[in-house]
C-alpha atoms as a PDB file:
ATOM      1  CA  UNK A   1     109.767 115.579  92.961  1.00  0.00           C
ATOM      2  CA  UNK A   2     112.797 117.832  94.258  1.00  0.00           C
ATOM      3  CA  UNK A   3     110.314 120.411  94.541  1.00  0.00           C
ATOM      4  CA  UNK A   4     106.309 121.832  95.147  1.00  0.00           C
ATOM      5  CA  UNK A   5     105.827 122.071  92.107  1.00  0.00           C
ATOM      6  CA  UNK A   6     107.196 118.133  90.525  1.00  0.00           C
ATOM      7  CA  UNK A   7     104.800 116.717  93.788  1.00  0.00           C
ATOM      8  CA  UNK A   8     101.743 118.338  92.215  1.00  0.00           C
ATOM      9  CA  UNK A   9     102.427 118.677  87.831  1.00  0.00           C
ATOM     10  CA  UNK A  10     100.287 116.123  86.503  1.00  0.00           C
ATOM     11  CA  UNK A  11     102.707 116.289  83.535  1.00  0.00           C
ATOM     12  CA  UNK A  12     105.076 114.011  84.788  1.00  0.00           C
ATOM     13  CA  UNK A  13     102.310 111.278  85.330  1.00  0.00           C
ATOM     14  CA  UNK A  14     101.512 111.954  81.806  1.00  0.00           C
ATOM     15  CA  UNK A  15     104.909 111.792  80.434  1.00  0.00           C
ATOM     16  CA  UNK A  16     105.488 108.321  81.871  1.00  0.00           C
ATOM     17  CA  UNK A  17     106.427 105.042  80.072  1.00  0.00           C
ATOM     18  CA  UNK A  18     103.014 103.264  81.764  1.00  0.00           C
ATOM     19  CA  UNK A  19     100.498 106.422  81.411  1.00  0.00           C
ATOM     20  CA  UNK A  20      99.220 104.394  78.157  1.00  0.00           C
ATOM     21  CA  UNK A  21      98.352 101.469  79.838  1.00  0.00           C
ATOM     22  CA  UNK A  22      96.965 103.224  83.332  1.00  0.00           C
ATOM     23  CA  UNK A  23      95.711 106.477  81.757  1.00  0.00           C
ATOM     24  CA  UNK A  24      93.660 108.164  84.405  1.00  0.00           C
ATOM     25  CA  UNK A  25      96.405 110.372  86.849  1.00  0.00           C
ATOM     26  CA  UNK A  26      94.678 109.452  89.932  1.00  0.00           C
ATOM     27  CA  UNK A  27      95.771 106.410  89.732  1.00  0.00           C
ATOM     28  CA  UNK A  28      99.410 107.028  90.712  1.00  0.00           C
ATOM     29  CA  UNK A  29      98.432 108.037  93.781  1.00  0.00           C
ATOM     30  CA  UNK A  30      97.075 106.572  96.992  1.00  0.00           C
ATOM     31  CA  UNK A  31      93.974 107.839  98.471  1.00  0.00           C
ATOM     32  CA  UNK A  32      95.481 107.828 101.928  1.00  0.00           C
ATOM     33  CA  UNK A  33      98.279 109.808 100.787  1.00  0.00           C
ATOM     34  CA  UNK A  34      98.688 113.005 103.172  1.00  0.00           C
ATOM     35  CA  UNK A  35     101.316 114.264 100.978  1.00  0.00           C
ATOM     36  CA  UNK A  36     101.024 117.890  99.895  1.00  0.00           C
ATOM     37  CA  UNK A  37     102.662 120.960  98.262  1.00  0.00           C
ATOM     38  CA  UNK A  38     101.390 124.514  97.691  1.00  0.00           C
ATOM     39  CA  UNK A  39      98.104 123.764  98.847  1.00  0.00           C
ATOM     40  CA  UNK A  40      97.670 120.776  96.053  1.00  0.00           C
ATOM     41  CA  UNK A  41      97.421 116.584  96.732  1.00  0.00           C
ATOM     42  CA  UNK A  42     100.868 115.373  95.747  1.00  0.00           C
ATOM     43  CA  UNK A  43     100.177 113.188  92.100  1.00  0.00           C
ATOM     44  CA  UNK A  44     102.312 109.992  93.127  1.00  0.00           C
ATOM     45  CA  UNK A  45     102.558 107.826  96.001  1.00  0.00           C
ATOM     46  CA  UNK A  46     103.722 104.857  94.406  1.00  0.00           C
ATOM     47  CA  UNK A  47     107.740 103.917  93.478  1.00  0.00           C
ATOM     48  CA  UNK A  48     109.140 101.024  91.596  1.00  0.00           C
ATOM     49  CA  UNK A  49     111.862  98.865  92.771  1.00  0.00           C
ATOM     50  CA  UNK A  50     115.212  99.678  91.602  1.00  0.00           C
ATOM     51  CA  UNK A  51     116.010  96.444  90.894  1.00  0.00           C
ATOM     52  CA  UNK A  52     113.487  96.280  88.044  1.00  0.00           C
ATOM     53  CA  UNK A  53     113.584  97.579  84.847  1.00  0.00           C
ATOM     54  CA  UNK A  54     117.049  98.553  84.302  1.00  0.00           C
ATOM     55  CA  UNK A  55     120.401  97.399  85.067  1.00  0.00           C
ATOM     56  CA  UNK A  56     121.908 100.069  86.499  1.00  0.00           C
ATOM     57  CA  UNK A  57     121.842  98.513  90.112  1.00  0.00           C
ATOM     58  CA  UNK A  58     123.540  95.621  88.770  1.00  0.00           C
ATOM     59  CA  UNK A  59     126.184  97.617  86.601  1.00  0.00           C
ATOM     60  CA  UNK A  60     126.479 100.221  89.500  1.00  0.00           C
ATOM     61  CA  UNK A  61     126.559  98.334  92.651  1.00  0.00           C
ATOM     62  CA  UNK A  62     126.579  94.401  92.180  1.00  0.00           C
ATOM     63  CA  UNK A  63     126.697  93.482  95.690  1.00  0.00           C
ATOM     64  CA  UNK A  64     126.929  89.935  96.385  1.00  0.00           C
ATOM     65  CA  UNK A  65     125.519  88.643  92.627  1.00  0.00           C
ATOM     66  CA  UNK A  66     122.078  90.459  93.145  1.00  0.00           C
ATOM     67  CA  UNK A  67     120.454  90.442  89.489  1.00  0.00           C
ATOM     68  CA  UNK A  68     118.351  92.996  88.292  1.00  0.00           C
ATOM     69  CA  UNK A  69     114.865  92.486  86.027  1.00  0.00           C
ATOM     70  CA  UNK A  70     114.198  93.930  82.737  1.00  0.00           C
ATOM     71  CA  UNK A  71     112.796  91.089  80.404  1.00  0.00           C
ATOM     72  CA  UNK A  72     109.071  89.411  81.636  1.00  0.00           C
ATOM     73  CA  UNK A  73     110.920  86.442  81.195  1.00  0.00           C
ATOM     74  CA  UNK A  74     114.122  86.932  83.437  1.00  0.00           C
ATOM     75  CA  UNK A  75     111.003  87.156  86.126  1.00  0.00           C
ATOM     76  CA  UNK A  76     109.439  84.248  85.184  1.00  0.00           C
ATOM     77  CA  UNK A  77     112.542  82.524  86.048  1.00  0.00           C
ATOM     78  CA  UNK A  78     112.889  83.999  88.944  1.00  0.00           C
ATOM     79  CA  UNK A  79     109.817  83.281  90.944  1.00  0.00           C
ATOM     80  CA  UNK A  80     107.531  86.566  90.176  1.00  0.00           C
ATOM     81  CA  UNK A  81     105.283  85.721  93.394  1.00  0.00           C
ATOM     82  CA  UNK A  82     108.295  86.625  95.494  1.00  0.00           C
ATOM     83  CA  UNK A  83     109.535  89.709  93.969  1.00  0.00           C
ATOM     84  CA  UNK A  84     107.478  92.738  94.572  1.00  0.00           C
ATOM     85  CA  UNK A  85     107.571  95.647  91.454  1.00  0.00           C
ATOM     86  CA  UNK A  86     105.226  98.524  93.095  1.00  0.00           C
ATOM     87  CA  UNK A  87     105.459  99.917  96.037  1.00  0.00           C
ATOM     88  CA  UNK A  88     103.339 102.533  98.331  1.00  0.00           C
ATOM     89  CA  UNK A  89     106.120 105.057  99.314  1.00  0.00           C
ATOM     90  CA  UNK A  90     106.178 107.022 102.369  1.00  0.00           C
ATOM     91  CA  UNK A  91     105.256 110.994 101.420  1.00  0.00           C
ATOM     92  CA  UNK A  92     108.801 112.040 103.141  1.00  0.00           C
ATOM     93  CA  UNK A  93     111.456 110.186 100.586  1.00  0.00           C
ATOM     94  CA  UNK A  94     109.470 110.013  97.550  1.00  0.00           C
ATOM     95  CA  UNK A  95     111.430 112.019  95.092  1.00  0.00           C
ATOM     96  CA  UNK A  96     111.506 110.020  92.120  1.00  0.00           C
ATOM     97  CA  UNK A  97     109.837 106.889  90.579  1.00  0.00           C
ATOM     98  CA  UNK A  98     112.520 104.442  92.061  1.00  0.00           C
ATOM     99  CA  UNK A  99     112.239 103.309  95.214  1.00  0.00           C
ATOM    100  CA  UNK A 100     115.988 101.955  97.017  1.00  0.00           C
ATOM    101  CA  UNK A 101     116.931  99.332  98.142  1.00  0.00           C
ATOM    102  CA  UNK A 102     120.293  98.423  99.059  1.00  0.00           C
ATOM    103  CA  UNK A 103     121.350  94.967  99.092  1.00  0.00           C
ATOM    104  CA  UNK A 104     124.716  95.555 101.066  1.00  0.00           C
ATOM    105  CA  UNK A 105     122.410  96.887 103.473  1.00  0.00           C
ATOM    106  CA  UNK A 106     124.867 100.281 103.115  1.00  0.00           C
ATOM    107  CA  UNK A 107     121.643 102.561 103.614  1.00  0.00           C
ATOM    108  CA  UNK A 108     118.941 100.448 105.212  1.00  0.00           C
ATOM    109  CA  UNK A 109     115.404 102.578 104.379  1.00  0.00           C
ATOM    110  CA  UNK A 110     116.970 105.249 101.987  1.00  0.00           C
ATOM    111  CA  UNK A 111     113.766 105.209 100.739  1.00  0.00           C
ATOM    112  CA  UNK A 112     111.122 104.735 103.099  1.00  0.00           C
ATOM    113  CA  UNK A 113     107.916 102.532 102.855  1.00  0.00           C
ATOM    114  CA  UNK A 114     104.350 104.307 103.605  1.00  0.00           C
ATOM    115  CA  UNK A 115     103.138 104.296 107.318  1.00  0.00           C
ATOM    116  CA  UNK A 116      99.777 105.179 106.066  1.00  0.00           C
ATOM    117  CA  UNK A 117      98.058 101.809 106.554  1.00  0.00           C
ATOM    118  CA  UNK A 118      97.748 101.677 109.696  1.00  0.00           C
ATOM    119  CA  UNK A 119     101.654 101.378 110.311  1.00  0.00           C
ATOM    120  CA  UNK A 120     102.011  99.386 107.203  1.00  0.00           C
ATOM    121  CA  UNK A 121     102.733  99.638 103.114  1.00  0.00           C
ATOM    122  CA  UNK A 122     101.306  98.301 100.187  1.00  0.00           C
ATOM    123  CA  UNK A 123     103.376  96.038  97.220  1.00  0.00           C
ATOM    124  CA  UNK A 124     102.416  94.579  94.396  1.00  0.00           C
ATOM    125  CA  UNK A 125     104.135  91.852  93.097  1.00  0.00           C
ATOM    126  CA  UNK A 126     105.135  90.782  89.840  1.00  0.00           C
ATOM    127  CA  UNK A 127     102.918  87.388  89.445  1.00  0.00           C
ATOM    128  CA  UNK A 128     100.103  90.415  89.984  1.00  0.00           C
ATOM    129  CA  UNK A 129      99.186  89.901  93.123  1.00  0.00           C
ATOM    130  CA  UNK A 130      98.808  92.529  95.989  1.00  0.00           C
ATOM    131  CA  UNK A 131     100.115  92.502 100.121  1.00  0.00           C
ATOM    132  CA  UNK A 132     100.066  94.714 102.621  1.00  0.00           C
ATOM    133  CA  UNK A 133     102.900  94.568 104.859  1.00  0.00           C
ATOM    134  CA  UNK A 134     102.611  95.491 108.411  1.00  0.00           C
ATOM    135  CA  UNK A 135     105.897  97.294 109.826  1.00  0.00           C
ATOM    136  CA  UNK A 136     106.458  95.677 113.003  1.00  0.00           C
ATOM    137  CA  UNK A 137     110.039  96.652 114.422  1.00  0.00           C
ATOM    138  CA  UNK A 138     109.539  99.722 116.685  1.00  0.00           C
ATOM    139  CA  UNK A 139     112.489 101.747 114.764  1.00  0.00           C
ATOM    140  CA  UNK A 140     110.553 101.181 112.145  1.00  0.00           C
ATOM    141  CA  UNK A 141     107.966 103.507 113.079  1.00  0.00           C
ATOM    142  CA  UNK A 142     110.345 106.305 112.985  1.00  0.00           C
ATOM    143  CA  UNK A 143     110.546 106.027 109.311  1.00  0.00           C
ATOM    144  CA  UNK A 144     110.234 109.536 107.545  1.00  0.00           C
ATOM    145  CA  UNK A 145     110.700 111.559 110.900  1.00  0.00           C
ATOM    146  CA  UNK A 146     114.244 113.214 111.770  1.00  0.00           C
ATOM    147  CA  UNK A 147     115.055 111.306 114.425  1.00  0.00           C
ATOM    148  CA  UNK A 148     115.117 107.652 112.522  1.00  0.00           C
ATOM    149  CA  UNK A 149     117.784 105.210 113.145  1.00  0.00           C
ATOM    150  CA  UNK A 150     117.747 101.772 111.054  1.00  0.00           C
ATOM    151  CA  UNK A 151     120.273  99.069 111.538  1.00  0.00           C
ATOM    152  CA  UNK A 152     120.822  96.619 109.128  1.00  0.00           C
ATOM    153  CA  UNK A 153     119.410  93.812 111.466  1.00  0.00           C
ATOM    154  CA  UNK A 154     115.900  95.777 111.451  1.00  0.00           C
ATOM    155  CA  UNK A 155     113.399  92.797 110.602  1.00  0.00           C
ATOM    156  CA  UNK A 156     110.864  95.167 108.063  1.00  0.00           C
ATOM    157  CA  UNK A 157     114.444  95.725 106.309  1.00  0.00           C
ATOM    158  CA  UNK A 158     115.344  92.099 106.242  1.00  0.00           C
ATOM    159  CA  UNK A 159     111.759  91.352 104.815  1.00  0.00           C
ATOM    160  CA  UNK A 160     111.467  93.932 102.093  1.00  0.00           C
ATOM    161  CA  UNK A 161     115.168  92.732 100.873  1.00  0.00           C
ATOM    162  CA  UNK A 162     114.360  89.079 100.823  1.00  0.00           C
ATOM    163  CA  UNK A 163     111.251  90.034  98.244  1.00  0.00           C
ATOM    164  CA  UNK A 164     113.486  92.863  96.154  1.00  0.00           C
ATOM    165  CA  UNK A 165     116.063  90.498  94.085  1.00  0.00           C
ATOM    166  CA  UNK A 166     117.728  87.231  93.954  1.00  0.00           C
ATOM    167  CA  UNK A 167     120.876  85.917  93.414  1.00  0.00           C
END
């Protein structure tokens, strides 16, 4: 979503591995989403965390023995309740359907969670159940304006890491 034209083509929501199984486009998208382009509702709101289904963050950038998720039952393993797969995106970063997170903290908020909810983001987890998560640093609330400054010590940062991976 590089572009006005990705934000709003319903043909990349149709093209995607999970259109089968959640075949109605508005779906990809929160209704609280301001996000717009060319006069049209952006289609997606939603990312997926980078650390699940593929192992390129583990291949790429291993930091620390973080493991990435591809198999149901490398997450059942793993505690599913504390790793969250979906995320509601802030309309500013989303680009793509993967949403960063770096586990060397070498970027803290590359990607940015929504704001929308009343300063806070949806996830949904991979034992299917759903949180909203309330952004309660004051830096944080900078997130997807120009003038944003995260450190690494930022406590919505620390959170969203601790539910991204495990060792």
């Amino acid at each position: 979503m590089k572009n006005p034209e990705q934000a709003t083509n319903q043909v990349f929501i149709r093209q995607c591995k999970l259109f089968p199984y959640t075949s109605h486009v508005a779906a990809y998208r929160c209704p609280a989403d301001p996000g717009r382009a060319s006069g049209a509702a952006n289609v997606r709101s939603y990312s997926m965390n980078g650390w699940m289904g593929s192992r390129s963050m583990e291949t790429d950038s291993r930091p620390a023995g973080y493991r990435t998720f591809v198999r149901e039952s490398e997450l059942a393993a793993a505690r599913p309740a504390d790793l969250w797969v979906l995320l509601d995106e802030h309309e500013a970063s989303i680009d793509d359907g993967w949403f960063l997170v770096t586990m060397d903290d070498s970027r803290p908020f590359e990607s940015f969670p929504a704001t929308r909810h009343q300063k806070g983001y949806g996830l949904n987890f991979a034992d299917a159940h759903v949180e909203t998560k309330k952004l309660r640093d004051p830096n944080s609330q900078s997130l997807g304006t120009s003038n944003f400054q995260i450190s690494p010590k930022n406590s919505d940062w620390l959170q969203l890491k601790q539910w991204t991976t495990t060792r």
